[in-house]
C-alpha atoms as a PDB file:
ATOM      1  CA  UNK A   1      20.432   5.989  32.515  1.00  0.00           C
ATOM      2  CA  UNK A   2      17.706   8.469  31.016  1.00  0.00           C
ATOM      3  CA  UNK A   3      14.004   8.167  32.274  1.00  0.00           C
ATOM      4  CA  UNK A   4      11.083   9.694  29.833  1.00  0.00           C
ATOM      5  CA  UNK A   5       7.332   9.908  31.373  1.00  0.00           C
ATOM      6  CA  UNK A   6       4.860  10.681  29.436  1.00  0.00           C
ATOM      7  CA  UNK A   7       0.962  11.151  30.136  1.00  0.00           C
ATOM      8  CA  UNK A   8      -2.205  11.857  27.740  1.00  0.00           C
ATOM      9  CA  UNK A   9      -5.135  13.492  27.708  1.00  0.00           C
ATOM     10  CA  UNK A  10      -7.771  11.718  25.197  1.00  0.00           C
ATOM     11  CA  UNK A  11      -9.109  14.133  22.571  1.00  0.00           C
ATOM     12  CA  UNK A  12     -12.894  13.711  23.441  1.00  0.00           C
ATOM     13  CA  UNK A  13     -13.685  11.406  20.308  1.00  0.00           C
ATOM     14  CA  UNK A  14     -10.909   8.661  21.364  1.00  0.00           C
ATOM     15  CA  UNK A  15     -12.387   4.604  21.566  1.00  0.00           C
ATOM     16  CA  UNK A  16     -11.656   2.063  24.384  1.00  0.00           C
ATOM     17  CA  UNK A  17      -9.690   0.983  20.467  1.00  0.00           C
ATOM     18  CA  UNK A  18      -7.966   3.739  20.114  1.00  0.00           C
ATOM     19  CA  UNK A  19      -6.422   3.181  23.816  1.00  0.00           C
ATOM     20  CA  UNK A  20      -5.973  -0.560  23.435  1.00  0.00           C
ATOM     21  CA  UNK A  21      -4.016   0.372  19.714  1.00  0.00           C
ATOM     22  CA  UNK A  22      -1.956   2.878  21.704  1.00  0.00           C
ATOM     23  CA  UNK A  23      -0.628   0.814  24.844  1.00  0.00           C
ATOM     24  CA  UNK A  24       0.042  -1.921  22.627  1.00  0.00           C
ATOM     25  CA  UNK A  25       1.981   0.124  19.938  1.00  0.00           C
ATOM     26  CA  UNK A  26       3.887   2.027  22.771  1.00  0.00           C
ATOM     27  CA  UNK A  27       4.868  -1.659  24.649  1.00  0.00           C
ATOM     28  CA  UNK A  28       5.388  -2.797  21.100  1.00  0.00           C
ATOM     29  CA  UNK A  29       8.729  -0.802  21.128  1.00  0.00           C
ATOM     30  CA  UNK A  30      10.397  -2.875  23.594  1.00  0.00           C
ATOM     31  CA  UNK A  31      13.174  -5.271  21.800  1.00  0.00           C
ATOM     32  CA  UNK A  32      12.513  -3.083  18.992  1.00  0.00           C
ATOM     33  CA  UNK A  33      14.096  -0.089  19.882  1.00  0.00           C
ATOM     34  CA  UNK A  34      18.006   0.442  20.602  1.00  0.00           C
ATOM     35  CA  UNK A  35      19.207   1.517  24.095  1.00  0.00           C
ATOM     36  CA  UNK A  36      15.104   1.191  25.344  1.00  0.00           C
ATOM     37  CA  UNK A  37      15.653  -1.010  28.952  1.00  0.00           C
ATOM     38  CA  UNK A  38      12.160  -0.663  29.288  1.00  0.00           C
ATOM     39  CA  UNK A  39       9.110   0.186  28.962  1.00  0.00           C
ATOM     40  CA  UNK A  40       5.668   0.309  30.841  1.00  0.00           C
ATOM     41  CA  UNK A  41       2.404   1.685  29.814  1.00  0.00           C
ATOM     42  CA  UNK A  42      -1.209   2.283  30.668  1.00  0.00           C
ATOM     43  CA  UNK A  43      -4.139   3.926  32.410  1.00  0.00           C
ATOM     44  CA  UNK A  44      -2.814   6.467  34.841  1.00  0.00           C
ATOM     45  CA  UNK A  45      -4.795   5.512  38.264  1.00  0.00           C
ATOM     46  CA  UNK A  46      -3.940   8.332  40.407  1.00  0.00           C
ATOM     47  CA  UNK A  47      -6.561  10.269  41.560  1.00  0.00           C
ATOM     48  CA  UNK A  48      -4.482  13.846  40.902  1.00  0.00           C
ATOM     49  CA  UNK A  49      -4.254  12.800  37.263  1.00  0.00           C
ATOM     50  CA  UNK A  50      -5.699  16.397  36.080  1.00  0.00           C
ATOM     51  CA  UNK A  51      -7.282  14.481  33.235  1.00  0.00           C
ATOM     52  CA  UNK A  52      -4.356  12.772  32.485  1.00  0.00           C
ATOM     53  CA  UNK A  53      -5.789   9.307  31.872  1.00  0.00           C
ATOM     54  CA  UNK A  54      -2.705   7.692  30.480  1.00  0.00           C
ATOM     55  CA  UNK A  55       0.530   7.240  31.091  1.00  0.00           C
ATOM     56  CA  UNK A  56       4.197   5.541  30.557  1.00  0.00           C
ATOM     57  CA  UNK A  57       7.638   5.198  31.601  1.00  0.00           C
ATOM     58  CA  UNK A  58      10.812   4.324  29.648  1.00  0.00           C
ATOM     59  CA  UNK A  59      13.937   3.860  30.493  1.00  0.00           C
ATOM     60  CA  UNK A  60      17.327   4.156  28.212  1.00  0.00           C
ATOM     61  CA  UNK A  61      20.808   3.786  28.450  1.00  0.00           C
ATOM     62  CA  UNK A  62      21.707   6.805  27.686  1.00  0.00           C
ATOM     63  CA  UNK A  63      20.474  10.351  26.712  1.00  0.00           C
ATOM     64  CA  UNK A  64      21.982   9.638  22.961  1.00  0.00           C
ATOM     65  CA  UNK A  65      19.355   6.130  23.004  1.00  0.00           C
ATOM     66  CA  UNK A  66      16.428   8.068  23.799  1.00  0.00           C
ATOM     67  CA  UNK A  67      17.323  11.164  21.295  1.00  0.00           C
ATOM     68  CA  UNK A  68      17.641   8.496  18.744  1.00  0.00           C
ATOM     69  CA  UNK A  69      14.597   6.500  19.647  1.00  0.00           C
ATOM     70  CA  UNK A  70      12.779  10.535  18.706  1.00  0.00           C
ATOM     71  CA  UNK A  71      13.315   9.836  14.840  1.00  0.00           C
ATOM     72  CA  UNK A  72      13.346   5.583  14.976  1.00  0.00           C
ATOM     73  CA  UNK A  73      10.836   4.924  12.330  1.00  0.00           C
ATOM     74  CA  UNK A  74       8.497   3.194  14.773  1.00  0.00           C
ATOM     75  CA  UNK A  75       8.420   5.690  16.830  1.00  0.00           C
ATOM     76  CA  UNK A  76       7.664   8.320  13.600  1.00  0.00           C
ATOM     77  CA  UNK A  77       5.101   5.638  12.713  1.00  0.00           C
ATOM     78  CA  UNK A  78       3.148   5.954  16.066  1.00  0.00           C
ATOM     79  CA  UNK A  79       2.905   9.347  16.012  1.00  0.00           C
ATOM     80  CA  UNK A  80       1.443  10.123  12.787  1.00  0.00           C
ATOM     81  CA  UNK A  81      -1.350   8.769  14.211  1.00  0.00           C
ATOM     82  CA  UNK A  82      -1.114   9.080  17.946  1.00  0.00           C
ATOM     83  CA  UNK A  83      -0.965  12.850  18.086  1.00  0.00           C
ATOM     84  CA  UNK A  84      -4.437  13.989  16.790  1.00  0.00           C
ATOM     85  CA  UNK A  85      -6.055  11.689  19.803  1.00  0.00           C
ATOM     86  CA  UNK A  86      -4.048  13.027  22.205  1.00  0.00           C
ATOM     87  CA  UNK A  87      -3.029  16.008  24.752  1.00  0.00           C
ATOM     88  CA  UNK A  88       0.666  15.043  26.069  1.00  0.00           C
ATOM     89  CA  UNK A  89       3.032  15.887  28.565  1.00  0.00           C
ATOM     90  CA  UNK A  90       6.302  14.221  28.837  1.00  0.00           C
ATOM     91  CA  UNK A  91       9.024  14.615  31.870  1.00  0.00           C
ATOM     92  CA  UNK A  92      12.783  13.348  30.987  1.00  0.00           C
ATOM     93  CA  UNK A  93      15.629  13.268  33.311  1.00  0.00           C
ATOM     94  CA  UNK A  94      18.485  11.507  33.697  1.00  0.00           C
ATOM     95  CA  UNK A  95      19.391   9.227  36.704  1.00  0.00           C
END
């Protein structure tokens, strides 16, 4: 199994829109995506979020799933306009 976490910062011009677009385009992947178990996505509420106001978790079969879930077109899709709104960080590991 491979785990990816990822968190955002908002850019300071992101709407309550922009946020709502996101989760649902992120949770959107699920069925969509081959080797994607899961996937969960949202505010972050923990109080050390260092400005880290969103977050997810996925979870793959296998290393190879989430490498090819990188270049899946609706992944590619997402980020074209994801990035500019956003500061990430992403943690992967396998378990």
């Amino acid at each position: 199994m491979f785990i990816h976490i990822f968190g955002f910062r908002w850019q300071p011009a992101v709407t309550e829109s922009d946020k709502s677009r996101t989760a649902d385009a992120i949770r959107a992947f699920a069925g969509n995506i081959p080797g994607l178990l899961a996937v969960h996505a949202g505010p972050n509420l923990s109080p050390r979020s260092q400005g880290y106001a969103f977050a997810g978790l996925m979870t793959f079969t296998t290393r190879e799933a989430y490498e090819a879930y990188t270049t899946h077109p609706q992944h590619l899709a997402l980020l074209t306009w994801l990035i500019p709104l956003i500061e990430p960080v992403e943690l992967d590991f396998e378990a």
